[in-house]
N, C-alpha and C. Protein backbone atom coordinates (compact mmCIF):
# COMPACT_ATOMS: atom_id res chain seq x y z
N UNK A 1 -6.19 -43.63 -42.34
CA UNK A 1 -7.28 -43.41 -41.41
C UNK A 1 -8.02 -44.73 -41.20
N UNK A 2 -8.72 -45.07 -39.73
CA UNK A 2 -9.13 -46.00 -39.77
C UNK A 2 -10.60 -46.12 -39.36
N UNK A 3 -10.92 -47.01 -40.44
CA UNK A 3 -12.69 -47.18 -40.28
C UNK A 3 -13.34 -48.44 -39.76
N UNK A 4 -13.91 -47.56 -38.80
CA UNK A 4 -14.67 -48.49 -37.36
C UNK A 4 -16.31 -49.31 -38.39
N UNK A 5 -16.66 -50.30 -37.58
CA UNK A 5 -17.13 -51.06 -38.24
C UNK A 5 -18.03 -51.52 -37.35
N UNK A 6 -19.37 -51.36 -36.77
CA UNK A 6 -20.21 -52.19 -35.53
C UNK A 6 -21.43 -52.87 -36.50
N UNK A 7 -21.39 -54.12 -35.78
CA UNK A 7 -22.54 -55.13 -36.20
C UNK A 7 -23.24 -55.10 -34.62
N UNK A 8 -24.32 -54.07 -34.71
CA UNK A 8 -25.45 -54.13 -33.40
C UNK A 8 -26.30 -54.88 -33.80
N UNK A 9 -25.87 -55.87 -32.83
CA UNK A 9 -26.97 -57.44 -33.01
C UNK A 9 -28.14 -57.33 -32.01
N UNK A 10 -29.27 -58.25 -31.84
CA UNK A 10 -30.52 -58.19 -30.88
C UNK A 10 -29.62 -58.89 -29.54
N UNK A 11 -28.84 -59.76 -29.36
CA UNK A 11 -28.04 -60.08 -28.37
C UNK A 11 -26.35 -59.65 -28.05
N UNK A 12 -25.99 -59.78 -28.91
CA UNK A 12 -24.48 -59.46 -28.59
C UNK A 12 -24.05 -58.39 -29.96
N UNK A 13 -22.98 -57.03 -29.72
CA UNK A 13 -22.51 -56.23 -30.84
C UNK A 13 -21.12 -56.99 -30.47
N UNK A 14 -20.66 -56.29 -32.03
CA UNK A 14 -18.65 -56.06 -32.34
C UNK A 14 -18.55 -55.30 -32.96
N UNK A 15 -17.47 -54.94 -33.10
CA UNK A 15 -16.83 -53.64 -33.07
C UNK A 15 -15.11 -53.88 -34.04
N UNK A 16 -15.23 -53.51 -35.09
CA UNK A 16 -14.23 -53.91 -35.69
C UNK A 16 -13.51 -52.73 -36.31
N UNK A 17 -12.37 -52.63 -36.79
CA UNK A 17 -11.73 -51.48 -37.31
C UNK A 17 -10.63 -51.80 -38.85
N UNK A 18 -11.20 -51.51 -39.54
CA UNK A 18 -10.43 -51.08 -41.07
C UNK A 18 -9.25 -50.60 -41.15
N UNK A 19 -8.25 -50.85 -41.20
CA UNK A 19 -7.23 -50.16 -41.71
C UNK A 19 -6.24 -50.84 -42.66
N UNK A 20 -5.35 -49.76 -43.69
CA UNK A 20 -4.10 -51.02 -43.89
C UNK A 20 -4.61 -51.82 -45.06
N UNK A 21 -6.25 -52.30 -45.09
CA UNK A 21 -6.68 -53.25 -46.13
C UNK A 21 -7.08 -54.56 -44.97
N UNK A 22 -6.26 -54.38 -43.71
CA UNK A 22 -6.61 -55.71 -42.82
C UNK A 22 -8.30 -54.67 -41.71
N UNK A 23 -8.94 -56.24 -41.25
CA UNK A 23 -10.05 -55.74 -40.33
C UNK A 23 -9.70 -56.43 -39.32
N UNK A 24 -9.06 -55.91 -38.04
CA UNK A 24 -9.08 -56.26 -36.58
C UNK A 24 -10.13 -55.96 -36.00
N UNK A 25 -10.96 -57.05 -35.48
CA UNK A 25 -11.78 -56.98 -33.92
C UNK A 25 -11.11 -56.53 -32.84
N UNK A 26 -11.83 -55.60 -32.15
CA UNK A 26 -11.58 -54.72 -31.21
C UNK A 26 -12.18 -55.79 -30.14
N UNK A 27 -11.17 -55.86 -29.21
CA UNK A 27 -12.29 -56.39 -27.71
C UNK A 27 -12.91 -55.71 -26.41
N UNK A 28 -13.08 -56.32 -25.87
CA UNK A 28 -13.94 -55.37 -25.04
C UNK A 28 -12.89 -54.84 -23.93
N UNK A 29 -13.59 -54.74 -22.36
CA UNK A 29 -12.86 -54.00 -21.41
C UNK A 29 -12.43 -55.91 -21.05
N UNK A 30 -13.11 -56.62 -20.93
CA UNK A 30 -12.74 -58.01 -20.49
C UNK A 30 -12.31 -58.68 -21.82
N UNK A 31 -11.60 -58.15 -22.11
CA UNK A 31 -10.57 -59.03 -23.50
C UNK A 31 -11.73 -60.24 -24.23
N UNK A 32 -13.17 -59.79 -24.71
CA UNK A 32 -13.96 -60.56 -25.17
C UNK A 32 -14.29 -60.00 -26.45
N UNK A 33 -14.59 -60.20 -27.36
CA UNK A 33 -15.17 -59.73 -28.87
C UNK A 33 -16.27 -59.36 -28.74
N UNK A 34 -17.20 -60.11 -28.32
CA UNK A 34 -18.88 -59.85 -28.37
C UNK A 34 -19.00 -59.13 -27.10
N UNK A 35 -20.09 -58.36 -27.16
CA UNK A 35 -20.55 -57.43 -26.17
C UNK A 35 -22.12 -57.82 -26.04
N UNK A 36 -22.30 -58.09 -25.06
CA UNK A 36 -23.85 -58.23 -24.90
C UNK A 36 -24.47 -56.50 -24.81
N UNK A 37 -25.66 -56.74 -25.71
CA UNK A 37 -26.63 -56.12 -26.10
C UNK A 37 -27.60 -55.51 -24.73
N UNK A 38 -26.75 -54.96 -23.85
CA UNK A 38 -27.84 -54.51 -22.82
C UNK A 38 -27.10 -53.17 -22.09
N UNK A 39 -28.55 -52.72 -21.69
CA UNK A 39 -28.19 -51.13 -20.99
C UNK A 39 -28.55 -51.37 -19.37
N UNK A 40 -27.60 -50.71 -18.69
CA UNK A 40 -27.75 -50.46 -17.26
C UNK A 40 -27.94 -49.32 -17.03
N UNK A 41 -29.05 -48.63 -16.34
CA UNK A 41 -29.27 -47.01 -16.05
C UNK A 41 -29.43 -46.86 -14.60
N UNK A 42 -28.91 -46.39 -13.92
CA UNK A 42 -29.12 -46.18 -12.40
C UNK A 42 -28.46 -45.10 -12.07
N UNK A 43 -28.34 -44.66 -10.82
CA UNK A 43 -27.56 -43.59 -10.30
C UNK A 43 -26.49 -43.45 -10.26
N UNK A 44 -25.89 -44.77 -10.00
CA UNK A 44 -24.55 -45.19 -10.31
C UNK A 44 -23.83 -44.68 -12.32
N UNK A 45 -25.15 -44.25 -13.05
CA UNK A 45 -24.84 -44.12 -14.56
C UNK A 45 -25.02 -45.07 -15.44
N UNK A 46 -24.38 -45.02 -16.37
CA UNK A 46 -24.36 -45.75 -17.30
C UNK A 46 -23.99 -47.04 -17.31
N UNK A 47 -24.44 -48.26 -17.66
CA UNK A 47 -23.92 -49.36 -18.00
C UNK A 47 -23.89 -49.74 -18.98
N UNK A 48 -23.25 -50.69 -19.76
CA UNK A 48 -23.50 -51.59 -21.36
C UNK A 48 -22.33 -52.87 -21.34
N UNK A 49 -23.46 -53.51 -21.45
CA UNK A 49 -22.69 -55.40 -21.97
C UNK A 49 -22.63 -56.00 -20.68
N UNK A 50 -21.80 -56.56 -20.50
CA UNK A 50 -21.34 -58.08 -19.82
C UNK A 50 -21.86 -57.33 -18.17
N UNK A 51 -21.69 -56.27 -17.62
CA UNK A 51 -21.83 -56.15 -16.33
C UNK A 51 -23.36 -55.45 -16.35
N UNK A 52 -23.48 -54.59 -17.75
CA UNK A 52 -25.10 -54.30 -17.41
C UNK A 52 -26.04 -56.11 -17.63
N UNK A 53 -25.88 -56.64 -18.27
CA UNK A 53 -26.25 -58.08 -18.32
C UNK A 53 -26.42 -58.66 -17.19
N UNK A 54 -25.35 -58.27 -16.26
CA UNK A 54 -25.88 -59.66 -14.93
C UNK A 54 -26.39 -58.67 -13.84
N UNK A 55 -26.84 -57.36 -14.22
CA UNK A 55 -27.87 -56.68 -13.43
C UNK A 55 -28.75 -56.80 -14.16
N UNK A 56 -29.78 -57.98 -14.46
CA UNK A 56 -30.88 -58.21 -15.29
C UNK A 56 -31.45 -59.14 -14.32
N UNK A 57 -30.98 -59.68 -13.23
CA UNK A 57 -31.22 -60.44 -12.25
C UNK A 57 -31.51 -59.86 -10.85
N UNK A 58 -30.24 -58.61 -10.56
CA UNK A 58 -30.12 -58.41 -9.21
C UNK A 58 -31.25 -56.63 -9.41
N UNK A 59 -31.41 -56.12 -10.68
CA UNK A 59 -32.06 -54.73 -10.99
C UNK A 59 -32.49 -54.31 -12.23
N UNK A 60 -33.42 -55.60 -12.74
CA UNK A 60 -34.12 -55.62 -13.95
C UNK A 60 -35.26 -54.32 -14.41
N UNK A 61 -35.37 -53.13 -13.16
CA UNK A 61 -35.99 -52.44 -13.38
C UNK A 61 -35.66 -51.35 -14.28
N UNK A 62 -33.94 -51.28 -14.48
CA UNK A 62 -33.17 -50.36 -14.51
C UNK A 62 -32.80 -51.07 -15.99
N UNK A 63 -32.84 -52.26 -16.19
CA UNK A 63 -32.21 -52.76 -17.26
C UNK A 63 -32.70 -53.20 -18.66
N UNK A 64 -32.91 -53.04 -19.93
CA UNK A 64 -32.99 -53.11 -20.56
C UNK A 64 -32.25 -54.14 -21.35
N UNK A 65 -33.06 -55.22 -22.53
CA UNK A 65 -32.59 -55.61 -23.21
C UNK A 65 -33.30 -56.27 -24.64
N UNK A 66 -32.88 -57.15 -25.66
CA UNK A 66 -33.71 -57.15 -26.85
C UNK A 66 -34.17 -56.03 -27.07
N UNK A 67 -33.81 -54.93 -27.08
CA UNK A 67 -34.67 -53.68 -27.66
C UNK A 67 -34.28 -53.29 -29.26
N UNK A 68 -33.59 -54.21 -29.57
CA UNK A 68 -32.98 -54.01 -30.96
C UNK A 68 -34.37 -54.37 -31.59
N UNK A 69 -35.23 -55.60 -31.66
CA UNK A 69 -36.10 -56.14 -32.04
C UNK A 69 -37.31 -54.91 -32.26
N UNK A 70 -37.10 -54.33 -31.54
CA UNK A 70 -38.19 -52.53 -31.48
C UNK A 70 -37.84 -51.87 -32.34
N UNK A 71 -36.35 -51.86 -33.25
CA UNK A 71 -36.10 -50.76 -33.44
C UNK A 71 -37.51 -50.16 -34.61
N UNK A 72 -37.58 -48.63 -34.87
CA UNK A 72 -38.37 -48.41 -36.24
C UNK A 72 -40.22 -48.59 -35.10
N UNK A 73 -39.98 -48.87 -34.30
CA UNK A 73 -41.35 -49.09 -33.50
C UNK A 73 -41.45 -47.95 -32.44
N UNK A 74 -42.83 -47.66 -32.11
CA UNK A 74 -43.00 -46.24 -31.33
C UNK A 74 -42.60 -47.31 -29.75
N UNK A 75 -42.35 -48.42 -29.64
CA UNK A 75 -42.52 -49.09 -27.98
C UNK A 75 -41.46 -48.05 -27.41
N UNK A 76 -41.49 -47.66 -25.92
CA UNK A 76 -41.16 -47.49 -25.11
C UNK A 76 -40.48 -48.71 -24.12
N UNK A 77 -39.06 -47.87 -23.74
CA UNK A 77 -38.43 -48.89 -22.28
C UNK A 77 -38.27 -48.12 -21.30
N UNK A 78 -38.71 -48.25 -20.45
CA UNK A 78 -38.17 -47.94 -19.09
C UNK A 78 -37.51 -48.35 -18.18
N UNK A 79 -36.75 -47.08 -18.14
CA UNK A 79 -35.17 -47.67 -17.13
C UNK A 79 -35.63 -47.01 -15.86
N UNK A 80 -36.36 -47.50 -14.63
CA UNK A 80 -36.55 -46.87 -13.59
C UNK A 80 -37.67 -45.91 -13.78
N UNK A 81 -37.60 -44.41 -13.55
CA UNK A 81 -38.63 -43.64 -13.53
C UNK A 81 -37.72 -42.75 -15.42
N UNK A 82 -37.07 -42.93 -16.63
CA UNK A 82 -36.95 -42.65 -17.36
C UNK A 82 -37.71 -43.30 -18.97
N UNK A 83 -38.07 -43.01 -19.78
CA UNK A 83 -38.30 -43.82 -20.97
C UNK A 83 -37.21 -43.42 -21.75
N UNK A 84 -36.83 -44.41 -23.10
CA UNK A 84 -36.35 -44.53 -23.90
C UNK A 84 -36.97 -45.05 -24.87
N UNK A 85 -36.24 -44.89 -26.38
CA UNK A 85 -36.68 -45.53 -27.71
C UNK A 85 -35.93 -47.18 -27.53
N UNK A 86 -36.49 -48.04 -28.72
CA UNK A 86 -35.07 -48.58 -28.84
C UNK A 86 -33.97 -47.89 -29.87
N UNK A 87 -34.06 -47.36 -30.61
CA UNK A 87 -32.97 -46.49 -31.07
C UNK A 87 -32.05 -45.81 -30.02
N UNK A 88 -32.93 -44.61 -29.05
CA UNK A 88 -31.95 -44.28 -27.87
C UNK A 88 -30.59 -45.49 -27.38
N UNK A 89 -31.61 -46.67 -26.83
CA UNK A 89 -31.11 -47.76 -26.07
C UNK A 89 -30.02 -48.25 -27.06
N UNK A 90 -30.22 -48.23 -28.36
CA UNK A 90 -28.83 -48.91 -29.03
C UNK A 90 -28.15 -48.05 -29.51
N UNK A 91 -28.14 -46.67 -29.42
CA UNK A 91 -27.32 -45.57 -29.58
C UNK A 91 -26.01 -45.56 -28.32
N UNK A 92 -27.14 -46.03 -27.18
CA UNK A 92 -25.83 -46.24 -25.86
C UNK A 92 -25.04 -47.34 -25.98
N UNK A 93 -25.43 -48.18 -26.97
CA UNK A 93 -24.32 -49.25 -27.16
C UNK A 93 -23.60 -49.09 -28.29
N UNK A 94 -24.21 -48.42 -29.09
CA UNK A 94 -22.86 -47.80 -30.43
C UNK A 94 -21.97 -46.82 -29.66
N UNK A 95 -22.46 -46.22 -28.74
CA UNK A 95 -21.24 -44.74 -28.05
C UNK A 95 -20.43 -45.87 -27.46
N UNK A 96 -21.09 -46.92 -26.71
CA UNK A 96 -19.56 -48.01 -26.10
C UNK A 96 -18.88 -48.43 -26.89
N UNK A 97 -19.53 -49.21 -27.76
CA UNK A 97 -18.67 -50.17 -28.68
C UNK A 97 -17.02 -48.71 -29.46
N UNK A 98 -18.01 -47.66 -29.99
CA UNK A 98 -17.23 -46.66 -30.44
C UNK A 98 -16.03 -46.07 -29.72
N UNK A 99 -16.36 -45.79 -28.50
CA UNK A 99 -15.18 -45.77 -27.08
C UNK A 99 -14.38 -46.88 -27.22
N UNK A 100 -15.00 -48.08 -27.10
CA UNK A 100 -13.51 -49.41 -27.69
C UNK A 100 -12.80 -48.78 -28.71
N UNK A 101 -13.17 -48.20 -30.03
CA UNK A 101 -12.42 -48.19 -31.19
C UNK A 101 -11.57 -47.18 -30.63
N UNK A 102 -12.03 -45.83 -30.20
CA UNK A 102 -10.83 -45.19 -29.74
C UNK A 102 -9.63 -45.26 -28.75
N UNK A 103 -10.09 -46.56 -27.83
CA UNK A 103 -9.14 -46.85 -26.45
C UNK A 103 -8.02 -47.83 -27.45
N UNK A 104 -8.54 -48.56 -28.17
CA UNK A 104 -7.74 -49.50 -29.43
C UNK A 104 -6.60 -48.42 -30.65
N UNK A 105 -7.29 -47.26 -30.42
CA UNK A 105 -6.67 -45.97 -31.75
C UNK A 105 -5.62 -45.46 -31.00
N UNK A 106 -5.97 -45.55 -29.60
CA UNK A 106 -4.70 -44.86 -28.66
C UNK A 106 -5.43 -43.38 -28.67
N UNK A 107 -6.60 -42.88 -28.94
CA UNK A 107 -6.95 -41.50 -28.97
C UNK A 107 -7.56 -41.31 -27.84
C-alpha cells in the first residue's frame, strides 16, 4: 500500500508517495513538483497552483493566497461574495495535491 506524503508550504506544496521503502515525488498536471500555494474560486469553479496563481493579477478578488500563515487564526478570506478559513483554503490544496497521488496510483 502506498503512503501519500504532502508538505503544505505558505508558497508552494508537494506531494510525495511511499512505497516499496522508495519516496517518489508526484508532479503536477504541468510535469512540475512544486505547486503554488493558491486558490481560484469563480464560476468557472475551482482552481489551485500554477493557473490559480496567474489569476492573482487578471482576478485577485476571487483569489487567495499566503493563507497558510493564518492557519489556527479566526482571519477570514474572501473569494468574491464567499468567506473561508485558512484551514478551508488549504484543505482545497490538500484535495489537489491528493488527486495527483491518485492520477500517479492509476486509481
Amino acid at each position: 500500500m502506498a503512503i501519500i506524503g504532502i508538505d503544505l508550504g505558505t508558497t508552494n506544496s508537494l506531494a510525495v508517495t511511499y512505497l516499496n521503502g522508495e519516496v517518489t515525488m508526484i508532479p503536477n498536471c504541468f510535469g512540475e513538483f512544486l505547486t503554488p500555494s493558491v486558490v481560484h474560486l469563480s464560476g468557472d469553479g475551482l482552481t489551485v497552483g500554477k493557473l490559480a496563481k496567474e489569476r492573482l493579477v487578471t482576478d485577485s478578488q476571487h483569489t487567495a493566497q499566503l493563507f497558510k500563515r493564518s492557519m489556527g487564526t479566526s482571519e477570514i478570506f474572501k473569494l468574491g461574495n464567499k468567506s473561508y478559513t485558512a484551514m478551508e483554503l488549504s484543505a482545497m490544496v490538500v484535495k489537489q495535491l491528493s488527486a495527483l497521488n491518485c492520477k500517479a496510483q492509476g486509481s
